[in-house]
Protein backbone atom coordinates (compact mmCIF):
# COMPACT_ATOMS: atom_id res chain seq x y z
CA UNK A 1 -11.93 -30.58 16.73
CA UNK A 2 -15.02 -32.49 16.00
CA UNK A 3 -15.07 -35.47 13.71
CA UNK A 4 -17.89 -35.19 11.36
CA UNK A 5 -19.70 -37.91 9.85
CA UNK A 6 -21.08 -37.46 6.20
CA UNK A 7 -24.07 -38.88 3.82
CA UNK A 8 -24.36 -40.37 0.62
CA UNK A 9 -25.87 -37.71 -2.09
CA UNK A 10 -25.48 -36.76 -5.83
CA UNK A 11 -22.10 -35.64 -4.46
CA UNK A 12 -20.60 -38.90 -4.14
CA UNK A 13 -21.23 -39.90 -7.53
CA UNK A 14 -19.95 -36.67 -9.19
CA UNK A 15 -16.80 -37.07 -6.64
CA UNK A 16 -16.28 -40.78 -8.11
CA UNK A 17 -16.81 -39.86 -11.86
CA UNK A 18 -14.79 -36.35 -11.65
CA UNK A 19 -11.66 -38.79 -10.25
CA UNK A 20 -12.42 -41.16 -13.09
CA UNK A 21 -12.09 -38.58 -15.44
CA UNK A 22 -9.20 -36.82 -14.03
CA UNK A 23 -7.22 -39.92 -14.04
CA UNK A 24 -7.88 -40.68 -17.47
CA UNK A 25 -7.00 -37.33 -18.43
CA UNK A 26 -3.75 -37.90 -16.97
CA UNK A 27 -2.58 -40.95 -18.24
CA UNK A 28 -3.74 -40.30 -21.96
CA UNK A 29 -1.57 -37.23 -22.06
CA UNK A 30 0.75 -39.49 -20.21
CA UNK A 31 1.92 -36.84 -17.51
CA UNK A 32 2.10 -36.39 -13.99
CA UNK A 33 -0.20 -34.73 -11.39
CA UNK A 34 2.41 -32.69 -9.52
CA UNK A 35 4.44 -29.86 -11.12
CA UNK A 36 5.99 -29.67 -14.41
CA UNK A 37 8.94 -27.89 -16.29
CA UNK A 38 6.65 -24.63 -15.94
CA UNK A 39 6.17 -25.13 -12.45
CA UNK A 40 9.86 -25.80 -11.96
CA UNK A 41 10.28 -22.02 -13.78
CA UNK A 42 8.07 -20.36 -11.56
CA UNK A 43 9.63 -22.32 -8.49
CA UNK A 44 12.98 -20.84 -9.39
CA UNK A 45 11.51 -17.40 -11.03
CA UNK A 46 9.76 -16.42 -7.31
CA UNK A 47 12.64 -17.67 -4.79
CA UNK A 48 14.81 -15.58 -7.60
CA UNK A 49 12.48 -12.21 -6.51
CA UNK A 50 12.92 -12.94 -2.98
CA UNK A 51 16.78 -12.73 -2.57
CA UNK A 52 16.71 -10.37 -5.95
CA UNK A 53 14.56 -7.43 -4.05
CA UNK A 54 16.33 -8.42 -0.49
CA UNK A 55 19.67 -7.56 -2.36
CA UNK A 56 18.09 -4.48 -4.06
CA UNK A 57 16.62 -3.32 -0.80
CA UNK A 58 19.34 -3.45 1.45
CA UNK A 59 21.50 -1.80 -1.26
CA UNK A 60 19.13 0.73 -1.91
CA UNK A 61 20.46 4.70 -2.36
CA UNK A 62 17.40 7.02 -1.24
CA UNK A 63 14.33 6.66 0.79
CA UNK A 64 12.30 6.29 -2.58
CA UNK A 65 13.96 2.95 -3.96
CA UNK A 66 13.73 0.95 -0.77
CA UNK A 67 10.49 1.53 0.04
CA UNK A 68 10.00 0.33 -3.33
CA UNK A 69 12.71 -2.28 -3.23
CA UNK A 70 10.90 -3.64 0.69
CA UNK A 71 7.32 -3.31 -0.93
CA UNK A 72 8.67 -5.61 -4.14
CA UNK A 73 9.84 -8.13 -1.25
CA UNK A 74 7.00 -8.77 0.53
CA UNK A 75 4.69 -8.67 -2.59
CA UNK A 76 7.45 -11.24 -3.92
CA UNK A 77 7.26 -13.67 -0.54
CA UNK A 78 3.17 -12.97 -0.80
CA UNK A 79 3.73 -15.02 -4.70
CA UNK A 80 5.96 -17.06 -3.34
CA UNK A 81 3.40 -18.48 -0.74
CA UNK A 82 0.28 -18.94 -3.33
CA UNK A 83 2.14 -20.64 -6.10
CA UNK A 84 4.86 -22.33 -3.60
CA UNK A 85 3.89 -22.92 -0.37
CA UNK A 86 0.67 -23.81 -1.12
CA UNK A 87 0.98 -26.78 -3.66
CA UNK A 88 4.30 -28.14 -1.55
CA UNK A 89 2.10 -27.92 1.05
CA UNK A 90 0.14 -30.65 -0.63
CA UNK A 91 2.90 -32.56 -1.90
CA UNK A 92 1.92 -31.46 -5.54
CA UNK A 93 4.46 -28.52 -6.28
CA UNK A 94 7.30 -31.36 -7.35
CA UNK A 95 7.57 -34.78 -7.39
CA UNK A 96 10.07 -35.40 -4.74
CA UNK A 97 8.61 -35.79 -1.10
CA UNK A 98 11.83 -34.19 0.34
CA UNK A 99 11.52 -31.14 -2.12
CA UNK A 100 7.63 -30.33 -1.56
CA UNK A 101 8.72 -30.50 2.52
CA UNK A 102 12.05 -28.57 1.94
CA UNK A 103 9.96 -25.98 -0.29
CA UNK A 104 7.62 -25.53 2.12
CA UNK A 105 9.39 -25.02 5.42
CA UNK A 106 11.70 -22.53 3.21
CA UNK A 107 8.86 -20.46 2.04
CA UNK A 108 6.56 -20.59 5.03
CA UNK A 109 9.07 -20.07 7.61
CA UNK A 110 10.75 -17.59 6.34
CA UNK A 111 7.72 -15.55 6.42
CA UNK A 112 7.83 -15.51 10.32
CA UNK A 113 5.11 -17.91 10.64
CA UNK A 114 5.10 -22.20 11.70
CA UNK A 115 4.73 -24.58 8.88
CA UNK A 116 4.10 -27.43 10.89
CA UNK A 117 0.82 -25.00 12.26
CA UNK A 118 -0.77 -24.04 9.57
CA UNK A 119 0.16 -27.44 7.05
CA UNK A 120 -1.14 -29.67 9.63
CA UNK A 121 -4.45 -28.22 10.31
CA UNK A 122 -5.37 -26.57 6.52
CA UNK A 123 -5.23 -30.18 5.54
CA UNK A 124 -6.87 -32.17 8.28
CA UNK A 125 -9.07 -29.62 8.92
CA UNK A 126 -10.28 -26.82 6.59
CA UNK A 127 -10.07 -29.30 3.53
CA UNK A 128 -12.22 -32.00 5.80
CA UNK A 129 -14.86 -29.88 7.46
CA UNK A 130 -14.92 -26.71 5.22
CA UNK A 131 -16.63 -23.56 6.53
CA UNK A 132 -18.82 -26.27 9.70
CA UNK A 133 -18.06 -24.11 13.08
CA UNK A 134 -16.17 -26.06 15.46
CA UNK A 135 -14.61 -28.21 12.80
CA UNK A 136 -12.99 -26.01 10.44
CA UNK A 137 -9.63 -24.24 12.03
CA UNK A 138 -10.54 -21.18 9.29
CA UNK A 139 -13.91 -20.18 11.01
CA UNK A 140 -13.62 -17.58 13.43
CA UNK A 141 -15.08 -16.33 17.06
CA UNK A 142 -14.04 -13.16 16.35
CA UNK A 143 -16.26 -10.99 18.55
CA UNK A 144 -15.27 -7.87 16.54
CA UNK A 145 -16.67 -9.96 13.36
CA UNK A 146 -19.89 -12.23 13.49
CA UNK A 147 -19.73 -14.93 10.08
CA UNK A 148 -21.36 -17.56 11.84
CA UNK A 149 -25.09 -17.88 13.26
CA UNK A 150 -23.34 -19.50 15.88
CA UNK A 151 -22.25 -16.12 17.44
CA UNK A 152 -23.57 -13.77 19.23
CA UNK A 153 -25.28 -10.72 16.92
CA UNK A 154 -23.80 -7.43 19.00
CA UNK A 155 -25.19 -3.88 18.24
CA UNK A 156 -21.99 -2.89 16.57
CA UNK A 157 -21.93 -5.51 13.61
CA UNK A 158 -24.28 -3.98 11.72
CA UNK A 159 -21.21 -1.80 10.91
CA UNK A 160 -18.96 -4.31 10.36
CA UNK A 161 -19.52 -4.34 6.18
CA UNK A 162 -17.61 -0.84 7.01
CA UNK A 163 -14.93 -1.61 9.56
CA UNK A 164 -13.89 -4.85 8.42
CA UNK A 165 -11.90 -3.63 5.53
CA UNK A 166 -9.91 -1.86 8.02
CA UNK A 167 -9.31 -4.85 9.98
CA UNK A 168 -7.98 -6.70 6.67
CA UNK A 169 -4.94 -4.25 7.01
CA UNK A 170 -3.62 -6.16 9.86
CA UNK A 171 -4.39 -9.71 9.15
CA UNK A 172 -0.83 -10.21 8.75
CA UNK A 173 0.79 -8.40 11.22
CA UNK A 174 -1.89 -10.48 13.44
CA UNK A 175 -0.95 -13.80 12.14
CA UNK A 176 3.05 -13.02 12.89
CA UNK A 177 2.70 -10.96 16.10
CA UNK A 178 -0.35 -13.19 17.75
CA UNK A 179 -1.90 -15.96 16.32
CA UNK A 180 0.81 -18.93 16.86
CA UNK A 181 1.70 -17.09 20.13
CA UNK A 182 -1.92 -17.44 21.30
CA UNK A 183 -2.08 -20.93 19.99
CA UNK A 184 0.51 -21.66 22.82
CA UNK A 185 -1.44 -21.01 25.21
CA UNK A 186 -4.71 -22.15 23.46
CA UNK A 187 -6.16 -18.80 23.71
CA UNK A 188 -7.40 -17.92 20.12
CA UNK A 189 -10.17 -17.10 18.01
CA UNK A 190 -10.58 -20.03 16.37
CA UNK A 191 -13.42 -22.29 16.57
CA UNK A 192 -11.08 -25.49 17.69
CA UNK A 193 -8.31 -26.04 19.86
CA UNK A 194 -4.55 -26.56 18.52
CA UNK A 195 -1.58 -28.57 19.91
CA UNK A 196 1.72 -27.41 18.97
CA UNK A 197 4.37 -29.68 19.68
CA UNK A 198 7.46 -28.18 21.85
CA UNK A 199 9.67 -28.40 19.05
CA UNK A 200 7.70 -26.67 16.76
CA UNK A 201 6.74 -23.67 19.66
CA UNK A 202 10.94 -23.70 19.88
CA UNK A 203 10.89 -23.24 15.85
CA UNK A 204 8.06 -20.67 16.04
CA UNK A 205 10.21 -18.05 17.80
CA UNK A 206 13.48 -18.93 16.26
CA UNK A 207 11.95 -18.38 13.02
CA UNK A 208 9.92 -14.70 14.32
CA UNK A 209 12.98 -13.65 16.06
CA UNK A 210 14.77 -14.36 12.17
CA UNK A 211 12.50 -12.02 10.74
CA UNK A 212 12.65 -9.64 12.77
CA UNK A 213 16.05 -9.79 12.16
CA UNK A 214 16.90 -9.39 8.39
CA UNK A 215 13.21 -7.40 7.81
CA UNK A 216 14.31 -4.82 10.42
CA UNK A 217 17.71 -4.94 12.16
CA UNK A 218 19.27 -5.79 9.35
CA UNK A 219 18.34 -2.50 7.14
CA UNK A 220 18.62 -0.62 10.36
CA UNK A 221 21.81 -1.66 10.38
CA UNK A 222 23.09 -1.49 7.03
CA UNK A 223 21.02 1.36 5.85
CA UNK A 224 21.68 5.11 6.33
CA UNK A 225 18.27 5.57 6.78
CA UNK A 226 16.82 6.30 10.36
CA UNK A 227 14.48 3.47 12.22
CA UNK A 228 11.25 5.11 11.85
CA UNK A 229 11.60 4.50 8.20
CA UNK A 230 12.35 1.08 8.48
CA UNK A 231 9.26 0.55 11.04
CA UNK A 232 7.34 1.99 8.37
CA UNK A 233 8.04 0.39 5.31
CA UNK A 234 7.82 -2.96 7.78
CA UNK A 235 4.21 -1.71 8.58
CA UNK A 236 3.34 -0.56 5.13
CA UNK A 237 4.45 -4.27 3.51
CA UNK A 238 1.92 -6.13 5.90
CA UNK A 239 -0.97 -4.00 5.51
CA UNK A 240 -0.17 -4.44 1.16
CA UNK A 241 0.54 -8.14 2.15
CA UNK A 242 -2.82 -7.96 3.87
CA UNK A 243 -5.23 -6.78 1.83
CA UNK A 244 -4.12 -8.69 -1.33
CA UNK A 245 -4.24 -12.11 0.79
CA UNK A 246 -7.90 -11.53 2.22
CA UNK A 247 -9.27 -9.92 -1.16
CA UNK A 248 -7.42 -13.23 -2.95
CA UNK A 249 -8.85 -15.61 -0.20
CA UNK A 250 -11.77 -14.03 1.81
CA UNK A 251 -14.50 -14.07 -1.07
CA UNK A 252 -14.14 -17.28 -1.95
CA UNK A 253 -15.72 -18.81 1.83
CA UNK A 254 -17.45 -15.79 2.78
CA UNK A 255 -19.98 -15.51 0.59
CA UNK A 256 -23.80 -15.02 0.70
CA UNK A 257 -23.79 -17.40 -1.93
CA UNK A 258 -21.81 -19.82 0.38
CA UNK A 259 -23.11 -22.64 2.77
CA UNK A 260 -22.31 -22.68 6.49
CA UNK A 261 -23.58 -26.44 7.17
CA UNK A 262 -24.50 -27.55 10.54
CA UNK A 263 -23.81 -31.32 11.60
CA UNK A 264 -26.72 -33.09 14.14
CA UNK A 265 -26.86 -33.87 17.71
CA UNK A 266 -24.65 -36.75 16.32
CA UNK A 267 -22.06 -34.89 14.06
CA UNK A 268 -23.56 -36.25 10.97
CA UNK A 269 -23.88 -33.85 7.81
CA UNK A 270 -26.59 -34.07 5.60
CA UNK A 271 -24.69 -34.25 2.76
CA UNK A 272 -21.62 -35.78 1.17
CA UNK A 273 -18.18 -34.16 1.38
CA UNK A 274 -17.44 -33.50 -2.47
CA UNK A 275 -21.11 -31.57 -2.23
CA UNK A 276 -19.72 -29.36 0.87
CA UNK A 277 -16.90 -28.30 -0.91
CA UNK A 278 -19.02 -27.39 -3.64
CA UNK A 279 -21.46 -25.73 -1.75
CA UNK A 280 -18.92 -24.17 0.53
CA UNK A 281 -16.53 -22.34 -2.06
CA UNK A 282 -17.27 -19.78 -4.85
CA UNK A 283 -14.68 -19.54 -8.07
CA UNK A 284 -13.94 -16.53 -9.88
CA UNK A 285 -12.06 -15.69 -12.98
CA UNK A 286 -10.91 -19.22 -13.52
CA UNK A 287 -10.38 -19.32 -16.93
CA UNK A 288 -7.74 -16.75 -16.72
CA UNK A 289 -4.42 -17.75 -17.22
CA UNK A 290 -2.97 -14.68 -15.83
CA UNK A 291 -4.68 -15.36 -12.25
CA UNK A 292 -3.53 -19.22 -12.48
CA UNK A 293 0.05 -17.52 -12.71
CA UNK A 294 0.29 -15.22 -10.08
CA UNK A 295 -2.27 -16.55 -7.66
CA UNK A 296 -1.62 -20.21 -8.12
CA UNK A 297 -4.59 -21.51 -8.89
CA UNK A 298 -6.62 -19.62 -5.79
CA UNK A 299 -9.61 -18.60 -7.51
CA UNK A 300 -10.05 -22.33 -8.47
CA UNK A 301 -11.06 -22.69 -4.62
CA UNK A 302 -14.03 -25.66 -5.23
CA UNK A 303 -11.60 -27.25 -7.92
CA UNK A 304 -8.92 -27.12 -5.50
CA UNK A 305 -10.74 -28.05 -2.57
CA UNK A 306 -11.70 -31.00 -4.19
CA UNK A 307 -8.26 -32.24 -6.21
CA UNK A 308 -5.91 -30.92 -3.76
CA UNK A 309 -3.43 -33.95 -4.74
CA UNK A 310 -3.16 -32.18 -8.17
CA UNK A 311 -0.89 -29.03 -8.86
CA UNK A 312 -2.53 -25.84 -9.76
CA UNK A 313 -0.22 -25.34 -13.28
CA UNK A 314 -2.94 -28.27 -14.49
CA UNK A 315 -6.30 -26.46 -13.00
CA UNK A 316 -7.38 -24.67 -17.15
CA UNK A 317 -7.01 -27.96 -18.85
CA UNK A 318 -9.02 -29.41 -16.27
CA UNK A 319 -11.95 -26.94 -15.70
CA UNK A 320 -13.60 -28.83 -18.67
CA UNK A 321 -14.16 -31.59 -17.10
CA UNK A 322 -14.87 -30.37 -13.92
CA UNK A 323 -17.80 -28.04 -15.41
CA UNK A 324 -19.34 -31.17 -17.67
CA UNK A 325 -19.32 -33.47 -14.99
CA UNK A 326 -20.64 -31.28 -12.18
CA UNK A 327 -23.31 -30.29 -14.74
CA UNK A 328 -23.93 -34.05 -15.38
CA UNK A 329 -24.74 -34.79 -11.92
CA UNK A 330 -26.63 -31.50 -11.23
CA UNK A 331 -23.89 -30.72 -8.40
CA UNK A 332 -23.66 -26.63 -8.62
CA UNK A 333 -20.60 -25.24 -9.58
CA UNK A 334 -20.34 -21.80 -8.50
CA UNK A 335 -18.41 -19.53 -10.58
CA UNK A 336 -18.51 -15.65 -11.39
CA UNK A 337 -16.23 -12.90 -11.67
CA UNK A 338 -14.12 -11.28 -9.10
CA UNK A 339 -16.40 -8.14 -9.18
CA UNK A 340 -19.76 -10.35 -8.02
CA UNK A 341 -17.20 -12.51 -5.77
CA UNK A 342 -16.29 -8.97 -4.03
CA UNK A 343 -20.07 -7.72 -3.54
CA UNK A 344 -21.14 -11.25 -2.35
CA UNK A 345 -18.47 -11.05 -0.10
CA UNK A 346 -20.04 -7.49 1.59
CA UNK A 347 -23.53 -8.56 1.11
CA UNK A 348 -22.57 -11.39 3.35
CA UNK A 349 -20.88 -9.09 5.70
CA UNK A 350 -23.94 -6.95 6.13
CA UNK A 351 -26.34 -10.15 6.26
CA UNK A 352 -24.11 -11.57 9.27
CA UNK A 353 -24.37 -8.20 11.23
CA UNK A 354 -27.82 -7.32 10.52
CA UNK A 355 -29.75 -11.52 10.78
CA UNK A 356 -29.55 -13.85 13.60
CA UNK A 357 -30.33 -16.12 10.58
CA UNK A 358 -28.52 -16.95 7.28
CA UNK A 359 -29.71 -18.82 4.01
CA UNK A 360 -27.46 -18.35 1.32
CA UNK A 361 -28.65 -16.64 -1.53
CA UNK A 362 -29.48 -18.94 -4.66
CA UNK A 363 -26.62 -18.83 -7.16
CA UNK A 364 -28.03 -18.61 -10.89
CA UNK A 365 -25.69 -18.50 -13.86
């Protein structure tokens, strides 16, 4: 991974004020910056799903209810890991260090997929280098999909606005499947190489060889049902599971409205880091309460990005702030709906397979 240096801009100053004001915030209303009773509720309310549509799957009568029942499961694991996973991640979802760890092996593992993996490098390296090519673990050398001028512009991506919404079905089934595996062997699409540690590779397939286990052998086993059906109801929960994660996640860094900064010779960035995660992340809906609750604060990316020692259940009564002092220092804050998120998100597909270059489009409020 390379180390990149960064500048002093009007960044820096926003960054300082912005923690300023959050921390006053805080202590006037005297509480804490990690979960509260609410975030305790939803804790309990989404591990509660889990086991509740495991149960009701596995005890299901007809074909009809557990394909329901397996749907309501993975869409209930899919919750579990934005409002979870995500802020225990961080060390934000509780106050306890042992809880945020035990709440996040829990929830990540049992999806299939390494904790260690993907907690390690989304903090020390998408939050660090967001969206800079060789420094961020979340940028891709997919050659199917070019969204970097680094790659190579191949005849076939000026389709790619079309085909890569078929490719979403299977990011999933990707990540479980191949992506760790891959890592192994450091053969992978991503833009920097990653270490895994022989105890975690040992964890990796205990924990796929688990879910293989209770997702399919289980039900086969249990259920009068034959194994195709199974197999498809397996298959038919990732490609859901799919789509909602990249529609939740993929608009807010691929964006024509986004930045793809390039370091120098020297890996120095011409800007601070609180600017590149503002100029590297696009909001949408953020004043809804509804998508705080079920997508944990997600489509608060730049606010995120920026406070990620702060739990999501807190990101409304902050957005005040955040707006007046961005405004203050002239830092853009780019925010829309999910509708303009979504077409930036395809204009930016069709830019990247039609120009060998890319200047994001100006955003205007």
């Amino acid at each position: 991974m390379k180390k990149i240096k960064f500048s002093k801009d009007e960044g820096s100053e926003f960054y300082k004020e912005l923690n300023e004001r959050i921390r006053n915030y805080f202590e006037s209303n005297r509480i804490g910056r990690t979960g509260n009773r609410k975030m305790i509720f939803k804790i309990v309310l989404y591990f509660t799903l889990v086991v509740l549509f495991y149960f009701l799957m596995l005890t299901s009568s007809n074909i009809v209810t557990f394909f329901v029942f397996y749907i309501g499961l993975g869409i209930s694991v899919l919750l579990n890991a934005f409002n979870v996973s995500h802020d225990a991640a961080h060390g934000v979802a509780v106050k306890s260090k042992f809880w945020n760890k035990l709440l996040f092996q829990l929830s990540f593992n049992l999806q299939g997929n390494n904790a260690y993996v993907w907690g390690k490098n989304h903090n020390e390296s998408h939050h660090l280098y967001t969206n800079i090519e060789g420094s961020d673990i979340d940028v891709l050398n997919n050659p199917l999909v070019r969204m970097t001028i680094g790659q190579d512009l191949q005849w076939y991506h000026r389709f790619q606005y079309l085909y890569v919404p078929f490719l979403y079905l299977f990011y999933s089934l990707n990540w479980f499947l191949f992506r760790e595996f891959l890592m192994i062997f450091n053969r992978s699409s991503r833009t920097i190489k990653v270490t895994i540690p022989a105890w975690e590779v040992i964890k990796l397939i205990f924990f796929k060889i688990a879910y293989i286990t209770y997702m399919i052998v289980v039900p086969s086993i249990l259920l009068p049902f034959g194994w195709e059906y199974i197999l498809a109801a397996f298959l038919l929960n990732h490609f859901l599971v799919s789509i909602i994660f990249t529609a939740v996640l993929g608009v807010s860094h691929l964006s024509d409205y986004v930045a793809h900064p390039e370091p120098d010779s020297n890996g120095k960035l011409a800007m601070s880091w609180p600017k590149l995660q503002m100029c590297t992340s696009v909001d949408y809906n953020v004043d809804s309460t509804f998508l705080n609750w079920v997508l944990g604060g997600f489509n608060a990316h730049a606010l995120h990005h920026l406070l990620p020692n702060i739990c999501h259940i807190h990101y409304i009564k902050l957005l005040p702030i955040f707006r007046e002092v961005a405004k203050k220092h002239q830092v853009e804050y780019m925010e829309m709906s999910y509708a303009e998120a979504l077409r930036s998100h395809f204009r930016f597909l069709k830019k990247m397979g039609t120009q060998l270059a890319f200047k994001p489009v100006s955003y205007e409020i």
